[in-house]
C-alpha atoms as a PDB file:
ATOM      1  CA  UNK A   1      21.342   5.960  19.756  1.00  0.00           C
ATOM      2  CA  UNK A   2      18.961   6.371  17.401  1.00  0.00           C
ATOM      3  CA  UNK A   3      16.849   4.087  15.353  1.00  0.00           C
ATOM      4  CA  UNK A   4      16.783   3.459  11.890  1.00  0.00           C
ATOM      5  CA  UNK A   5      13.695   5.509  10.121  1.00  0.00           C
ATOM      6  CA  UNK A   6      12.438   1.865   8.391  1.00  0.00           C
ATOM      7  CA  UNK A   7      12.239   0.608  11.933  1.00  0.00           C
ATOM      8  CA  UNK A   8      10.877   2.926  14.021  1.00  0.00           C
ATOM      9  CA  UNK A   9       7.834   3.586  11.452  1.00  0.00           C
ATOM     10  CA  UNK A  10       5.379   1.274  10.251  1.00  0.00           C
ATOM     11  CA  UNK A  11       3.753   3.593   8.525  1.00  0.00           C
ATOM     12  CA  UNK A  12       7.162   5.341   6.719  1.00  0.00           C
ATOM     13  CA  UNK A  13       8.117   2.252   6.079  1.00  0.00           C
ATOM     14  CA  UNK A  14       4.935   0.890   4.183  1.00  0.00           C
ATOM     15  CA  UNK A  15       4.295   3.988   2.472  1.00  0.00           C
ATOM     16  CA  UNK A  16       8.314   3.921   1.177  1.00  0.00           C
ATOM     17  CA  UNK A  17       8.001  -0.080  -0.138  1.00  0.00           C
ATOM     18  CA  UNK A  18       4.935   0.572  -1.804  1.00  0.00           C
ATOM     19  CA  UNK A  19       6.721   2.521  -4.943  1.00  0.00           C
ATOM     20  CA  UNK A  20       9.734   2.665  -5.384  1.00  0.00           C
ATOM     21  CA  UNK A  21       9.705   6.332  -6.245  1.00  0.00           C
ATOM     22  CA  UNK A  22       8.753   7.677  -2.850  1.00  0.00           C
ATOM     23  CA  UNK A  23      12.249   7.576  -1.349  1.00  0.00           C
ATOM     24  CA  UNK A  24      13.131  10.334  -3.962  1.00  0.00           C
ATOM     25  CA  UNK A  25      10.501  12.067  -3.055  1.00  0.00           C
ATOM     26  CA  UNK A  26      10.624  12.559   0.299  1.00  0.00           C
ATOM     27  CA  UNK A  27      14.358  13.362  -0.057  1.00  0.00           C
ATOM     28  CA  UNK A  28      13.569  16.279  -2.493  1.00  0.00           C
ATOM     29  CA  UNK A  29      10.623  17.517  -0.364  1.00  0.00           C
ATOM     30  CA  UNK A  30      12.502  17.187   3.084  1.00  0.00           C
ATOM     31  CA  UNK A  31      15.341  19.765   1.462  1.00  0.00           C
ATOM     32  CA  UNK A  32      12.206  22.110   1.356  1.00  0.00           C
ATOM     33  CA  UNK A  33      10.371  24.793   3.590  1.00  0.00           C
ATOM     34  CA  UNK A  34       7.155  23.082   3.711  1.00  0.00           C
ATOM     35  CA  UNK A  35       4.578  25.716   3.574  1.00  0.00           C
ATOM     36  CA  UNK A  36       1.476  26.564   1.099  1.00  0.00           C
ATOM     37  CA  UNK A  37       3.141  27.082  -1.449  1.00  0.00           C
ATOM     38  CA  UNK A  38       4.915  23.893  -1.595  1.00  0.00           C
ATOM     39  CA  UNK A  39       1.716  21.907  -1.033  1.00  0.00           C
ATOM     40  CA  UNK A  40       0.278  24.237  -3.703  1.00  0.00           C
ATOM     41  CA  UNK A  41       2.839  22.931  -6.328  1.00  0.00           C
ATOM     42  CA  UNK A  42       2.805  19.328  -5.152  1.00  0.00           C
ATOM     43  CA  UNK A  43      -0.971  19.078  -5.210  1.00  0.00           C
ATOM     44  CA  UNK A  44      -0.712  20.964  -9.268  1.00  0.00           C
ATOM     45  CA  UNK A  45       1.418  17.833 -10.147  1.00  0.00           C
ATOM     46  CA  UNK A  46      -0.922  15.511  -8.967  1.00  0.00           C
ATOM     47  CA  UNK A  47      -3.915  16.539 -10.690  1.00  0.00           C
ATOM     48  CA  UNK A  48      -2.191  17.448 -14.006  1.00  0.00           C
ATOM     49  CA  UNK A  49      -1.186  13.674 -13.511  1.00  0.00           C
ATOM     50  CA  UNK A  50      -4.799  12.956 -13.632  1.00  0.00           C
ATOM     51  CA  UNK A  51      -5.693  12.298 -10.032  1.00  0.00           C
ATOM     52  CA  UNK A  52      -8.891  13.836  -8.890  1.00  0.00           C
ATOM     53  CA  UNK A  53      -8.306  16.374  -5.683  1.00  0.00           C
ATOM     54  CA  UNK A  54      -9.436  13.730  -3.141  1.00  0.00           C
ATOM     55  CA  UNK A  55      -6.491  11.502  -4.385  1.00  0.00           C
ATOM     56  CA  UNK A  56      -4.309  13.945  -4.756  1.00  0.00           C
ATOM     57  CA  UNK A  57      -4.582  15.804  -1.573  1.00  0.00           C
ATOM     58  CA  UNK A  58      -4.355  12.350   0.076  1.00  0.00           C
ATOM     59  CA  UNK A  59      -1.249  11.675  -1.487  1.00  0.00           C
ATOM     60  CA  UNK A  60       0.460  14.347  -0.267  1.00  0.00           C
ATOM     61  CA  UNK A  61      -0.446  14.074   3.302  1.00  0.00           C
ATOM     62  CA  UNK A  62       1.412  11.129   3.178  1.00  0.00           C
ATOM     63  CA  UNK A  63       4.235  13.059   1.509  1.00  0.00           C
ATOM     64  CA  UNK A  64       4.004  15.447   4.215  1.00  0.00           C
ATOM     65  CA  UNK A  65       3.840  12.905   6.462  1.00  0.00           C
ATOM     66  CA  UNK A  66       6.817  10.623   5.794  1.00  0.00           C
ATOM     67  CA  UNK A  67       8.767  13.994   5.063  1.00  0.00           C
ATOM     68  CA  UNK A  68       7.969  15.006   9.050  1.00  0.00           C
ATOM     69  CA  UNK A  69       8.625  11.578  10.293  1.00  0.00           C
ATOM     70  CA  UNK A  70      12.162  11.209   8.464  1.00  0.00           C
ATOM     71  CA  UNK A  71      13.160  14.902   9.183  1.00  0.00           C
ATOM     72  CA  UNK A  72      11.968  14.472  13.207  1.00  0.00           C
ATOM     73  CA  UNK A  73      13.622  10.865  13.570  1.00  0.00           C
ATOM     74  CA  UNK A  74      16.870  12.296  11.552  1.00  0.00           C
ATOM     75  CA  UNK A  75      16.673  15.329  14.182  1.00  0.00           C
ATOM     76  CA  UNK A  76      16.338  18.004  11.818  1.00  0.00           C
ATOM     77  CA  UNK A  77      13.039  18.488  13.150  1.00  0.00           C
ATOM     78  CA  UNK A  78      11.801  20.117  15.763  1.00  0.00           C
ATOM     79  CA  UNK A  79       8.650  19.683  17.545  1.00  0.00           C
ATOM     80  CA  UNK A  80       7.326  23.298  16.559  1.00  0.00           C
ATOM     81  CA  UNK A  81       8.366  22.265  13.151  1.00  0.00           C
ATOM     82  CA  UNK A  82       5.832  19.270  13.241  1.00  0.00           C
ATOM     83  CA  UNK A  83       2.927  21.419  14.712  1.00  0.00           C
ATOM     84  CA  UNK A  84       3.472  24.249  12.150  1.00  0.00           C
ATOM     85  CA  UNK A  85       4.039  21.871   9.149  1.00  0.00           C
ATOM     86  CA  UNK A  86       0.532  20.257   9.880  1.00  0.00           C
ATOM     87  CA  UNK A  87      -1.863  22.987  10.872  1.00  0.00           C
ATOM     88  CA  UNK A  88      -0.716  24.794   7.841  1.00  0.00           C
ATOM     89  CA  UNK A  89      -1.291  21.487   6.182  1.00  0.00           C
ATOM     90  CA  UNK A  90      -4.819  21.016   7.641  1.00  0.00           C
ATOM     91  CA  UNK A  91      -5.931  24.744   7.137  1.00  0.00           C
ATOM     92  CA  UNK A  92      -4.672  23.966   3.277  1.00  0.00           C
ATOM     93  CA  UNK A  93      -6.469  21.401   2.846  1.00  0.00           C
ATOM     94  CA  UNK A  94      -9.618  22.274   4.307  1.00  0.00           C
ATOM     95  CA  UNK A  95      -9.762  25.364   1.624  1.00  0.00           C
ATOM     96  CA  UNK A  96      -8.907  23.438  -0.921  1.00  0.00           C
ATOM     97  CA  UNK A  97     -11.769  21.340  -0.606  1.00  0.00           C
ATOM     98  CA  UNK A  98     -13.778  23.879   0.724  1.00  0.00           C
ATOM     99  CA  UNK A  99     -13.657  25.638  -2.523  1.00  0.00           C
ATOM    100  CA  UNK A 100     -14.377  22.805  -4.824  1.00  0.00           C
ATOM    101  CA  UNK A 101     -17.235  21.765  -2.994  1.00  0.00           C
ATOM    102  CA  UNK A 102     -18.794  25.351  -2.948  1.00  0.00           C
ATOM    103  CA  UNK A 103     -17.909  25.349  -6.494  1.00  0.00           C
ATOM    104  CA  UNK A 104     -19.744  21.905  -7.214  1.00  0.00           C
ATOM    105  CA  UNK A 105     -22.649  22.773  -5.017  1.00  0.00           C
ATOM    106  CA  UNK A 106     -23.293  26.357  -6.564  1.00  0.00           C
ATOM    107  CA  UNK A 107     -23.144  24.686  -9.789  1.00  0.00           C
ATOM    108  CA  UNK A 108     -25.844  22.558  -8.848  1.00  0.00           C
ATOM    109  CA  UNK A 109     -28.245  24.857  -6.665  1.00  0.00           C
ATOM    110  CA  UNK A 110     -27.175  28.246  -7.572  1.00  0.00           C
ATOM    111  CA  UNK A 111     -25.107  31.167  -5.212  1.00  0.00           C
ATOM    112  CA  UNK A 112     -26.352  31.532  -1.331  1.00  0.00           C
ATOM    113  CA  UNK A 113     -27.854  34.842  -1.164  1.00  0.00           C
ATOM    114  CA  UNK A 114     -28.700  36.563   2.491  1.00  0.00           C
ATOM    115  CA  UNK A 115     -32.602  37.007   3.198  1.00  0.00           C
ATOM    116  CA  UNK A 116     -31.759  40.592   4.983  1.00  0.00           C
ATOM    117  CA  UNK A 117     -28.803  41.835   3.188  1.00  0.00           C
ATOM    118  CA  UNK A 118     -29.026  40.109  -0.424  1.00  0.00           C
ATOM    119  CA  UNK A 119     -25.139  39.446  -0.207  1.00  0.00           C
ATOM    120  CA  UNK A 120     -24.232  36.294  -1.855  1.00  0.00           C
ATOM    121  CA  UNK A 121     -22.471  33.895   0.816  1.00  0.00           C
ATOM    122  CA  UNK A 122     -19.768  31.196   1.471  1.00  0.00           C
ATOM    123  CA  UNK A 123     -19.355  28.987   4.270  1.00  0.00           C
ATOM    124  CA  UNK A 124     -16.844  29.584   6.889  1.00  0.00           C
ATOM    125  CA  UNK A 125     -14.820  26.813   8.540  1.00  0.00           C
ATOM    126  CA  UNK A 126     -13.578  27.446  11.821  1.00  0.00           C
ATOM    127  CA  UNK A 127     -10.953  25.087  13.408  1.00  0.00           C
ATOM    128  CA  UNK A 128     -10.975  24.350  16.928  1.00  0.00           C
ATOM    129  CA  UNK A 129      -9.000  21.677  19.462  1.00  0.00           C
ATOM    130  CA  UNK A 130      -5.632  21.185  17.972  1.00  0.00           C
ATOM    131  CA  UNK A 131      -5.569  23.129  14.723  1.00  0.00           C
ATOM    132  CA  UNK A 132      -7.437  26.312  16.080  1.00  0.00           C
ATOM    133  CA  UNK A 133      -4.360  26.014  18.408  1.00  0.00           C
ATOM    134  CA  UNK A 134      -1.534  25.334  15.984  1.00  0.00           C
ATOM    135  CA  UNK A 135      -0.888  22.291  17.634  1.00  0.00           C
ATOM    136  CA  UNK A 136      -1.966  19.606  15.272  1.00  0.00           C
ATOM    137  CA  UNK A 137       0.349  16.427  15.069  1.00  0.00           C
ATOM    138  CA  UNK A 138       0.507  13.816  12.558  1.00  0.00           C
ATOM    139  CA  UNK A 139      -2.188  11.980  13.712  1.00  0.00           C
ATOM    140  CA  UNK A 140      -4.324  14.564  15.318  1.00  0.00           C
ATOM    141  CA  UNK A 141      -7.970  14.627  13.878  1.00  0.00           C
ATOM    142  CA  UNK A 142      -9.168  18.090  13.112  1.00  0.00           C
ATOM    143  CA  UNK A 143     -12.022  19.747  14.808  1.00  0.00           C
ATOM    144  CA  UNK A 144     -14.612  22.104  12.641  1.00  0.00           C
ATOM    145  CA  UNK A 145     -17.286  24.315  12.755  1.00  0.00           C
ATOM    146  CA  UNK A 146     -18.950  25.310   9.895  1.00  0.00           C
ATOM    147  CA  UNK A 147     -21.379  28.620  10.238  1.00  0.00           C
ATOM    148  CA  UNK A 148     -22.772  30.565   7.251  1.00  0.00           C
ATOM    149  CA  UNK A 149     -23.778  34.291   7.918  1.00  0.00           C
ATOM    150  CA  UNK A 150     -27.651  34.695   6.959  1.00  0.00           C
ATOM    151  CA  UNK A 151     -30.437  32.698   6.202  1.00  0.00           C
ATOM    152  CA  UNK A 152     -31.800  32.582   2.885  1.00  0.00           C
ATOM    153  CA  UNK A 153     -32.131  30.739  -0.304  1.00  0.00           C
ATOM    154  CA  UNK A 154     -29.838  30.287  -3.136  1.00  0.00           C
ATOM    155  CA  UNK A 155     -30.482  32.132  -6.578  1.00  0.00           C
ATOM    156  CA  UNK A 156     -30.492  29.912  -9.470  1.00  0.00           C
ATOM    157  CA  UNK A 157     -29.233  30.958 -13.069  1.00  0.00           C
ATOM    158  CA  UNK A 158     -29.878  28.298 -15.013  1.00  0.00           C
ATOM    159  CA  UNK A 159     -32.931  26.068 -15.338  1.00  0.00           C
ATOM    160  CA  UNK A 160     -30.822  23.027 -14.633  1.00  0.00           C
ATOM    161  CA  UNK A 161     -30.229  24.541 -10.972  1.00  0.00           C
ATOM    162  CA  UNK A 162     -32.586  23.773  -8.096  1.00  0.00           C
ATOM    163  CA  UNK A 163     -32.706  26.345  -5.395  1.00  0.00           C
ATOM    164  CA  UNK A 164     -32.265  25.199  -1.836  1.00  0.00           C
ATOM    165  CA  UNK A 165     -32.413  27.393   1.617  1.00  0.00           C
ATOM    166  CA  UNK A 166     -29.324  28.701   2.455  1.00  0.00           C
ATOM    167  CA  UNK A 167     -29.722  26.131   5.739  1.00  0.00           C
ATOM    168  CA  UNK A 168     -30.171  23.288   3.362  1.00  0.00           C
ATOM    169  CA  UNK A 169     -27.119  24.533   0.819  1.00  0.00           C
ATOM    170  CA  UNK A 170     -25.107  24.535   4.063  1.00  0.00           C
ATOM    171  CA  UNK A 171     -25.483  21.469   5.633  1.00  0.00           C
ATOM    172  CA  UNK A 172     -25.122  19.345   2.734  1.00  0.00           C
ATOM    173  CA  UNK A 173     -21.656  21.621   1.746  1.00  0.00           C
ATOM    174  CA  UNK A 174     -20.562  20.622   4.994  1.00  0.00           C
ATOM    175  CA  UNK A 175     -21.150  17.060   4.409  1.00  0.00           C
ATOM    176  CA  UNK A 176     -19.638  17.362   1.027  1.00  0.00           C
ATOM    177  CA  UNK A 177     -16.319  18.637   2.715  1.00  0.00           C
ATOM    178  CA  UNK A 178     -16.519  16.130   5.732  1.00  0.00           C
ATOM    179  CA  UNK A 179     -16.538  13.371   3.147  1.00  0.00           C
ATOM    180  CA  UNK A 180     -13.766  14.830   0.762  1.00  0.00           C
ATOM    181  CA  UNK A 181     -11.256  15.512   3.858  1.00  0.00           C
ATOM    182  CA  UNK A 182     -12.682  11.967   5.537  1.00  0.00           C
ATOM    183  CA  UNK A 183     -13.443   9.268   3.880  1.00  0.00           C
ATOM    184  CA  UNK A 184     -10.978   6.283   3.342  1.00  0.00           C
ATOM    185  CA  UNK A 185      -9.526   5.729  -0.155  1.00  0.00           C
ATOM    186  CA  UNK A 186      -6.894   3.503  -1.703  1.00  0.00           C
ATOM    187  CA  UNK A 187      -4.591   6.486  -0.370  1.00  0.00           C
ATOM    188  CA  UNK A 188      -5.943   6.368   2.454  1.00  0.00           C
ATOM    189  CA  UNK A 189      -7.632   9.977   4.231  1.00  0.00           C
ATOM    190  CA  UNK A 190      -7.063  13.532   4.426  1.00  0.00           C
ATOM    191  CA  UNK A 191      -7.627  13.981   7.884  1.00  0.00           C
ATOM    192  CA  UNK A 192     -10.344  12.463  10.439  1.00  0.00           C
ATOM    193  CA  UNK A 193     -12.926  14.896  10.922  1.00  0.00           C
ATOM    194  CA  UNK A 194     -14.453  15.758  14.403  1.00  0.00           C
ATOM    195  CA  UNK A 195     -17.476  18.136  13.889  1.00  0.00           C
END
């Protein structure tokens, strides 16, 4: 016999109470395929509500979240279901954020350019542990590595923009991302970051 969802989650259960408007939600999202797309489209309606990315992305984990927990406690779940559903979720959200903080950061210091090759360069995110594995759960942290392929200094274009080393551009990108997938709003996180 199974339990009820409202008691065998404290955390569906909070999330559901605190607006009355979730229910719906997660009803209309568990119907769906959850996949890139979807978080694609959920994350759009956020922001054209006016939420900034951080809040937005942060509300739909908990979408995703209470959408997993009602679907695995109602048994139309399965475990690879679960794993799936949130490494895709994690590898979306790390790009997401990923490319608005390259965006902010080359705004502000100008494109990464190799030393050796004069390519200009991103920074590559590479997910060990859990979601390297496709095994991430709902409460698995997420494991990173962030490399960058060459040294070198960013080119500026504007007067406004200070260039850094490439070394320098990375490091604080990385710390940029940590925070945006990290830290602790009113909606709570993205995902805990291990680095």
């Amino acid at each position: 016999m199974s339990l009820p969802i409202l008691d065998a989650s404290r955390f569906y259960t909070r999330w559901i109470n605190a607006d009355s408007t979730r229910a719906q939600k997660v009803a209309e999202v568990a119907r769906l395929s959850l996949n890139s797309e979807v978080f694609a489209q959920v994350l759009q309606n956020e922001t054209d509500a006016g939420a900034p990315l951080t809040g937005a992305m942060r509300r739909l984990r908990n979408l995703v979240i209470a959408t997993l927990i009602k679907r695995d406690l109602e048994g139309a779940a399965n475990l690879d279901e679960v794993v799936s559903t949130m490494t895709a979720f994690a590898d979306f959200a790390v790009q997401r954020h990923l490319a608005a903080v390259m965006q902010e950061m080359t705004a502000l210091y100008g494109t990464p350019i190799g030393e050796e090759s004069g390519d200009s360069h991103e920074m590559i995110v590479l997910g060990m542990g859990k979601l390297g594995g496709g095994e991430l759960n709902v409460s698995s942290d997420i494991d990173l590595i962030f490399v960058y392929p060459e040294d070198g200094e960013t080119q500026t274009s504007s007067p406004e923009q200070r260039s850094l080393s490439n070394h320098e551009f990375f490091v604080r990108t990385g710390k940029k991302l940590i925070a945006a997938l990290a830290e602790i709003t009113g909606d709570g996180f993205a995902f805990r970051v291990d680095m």
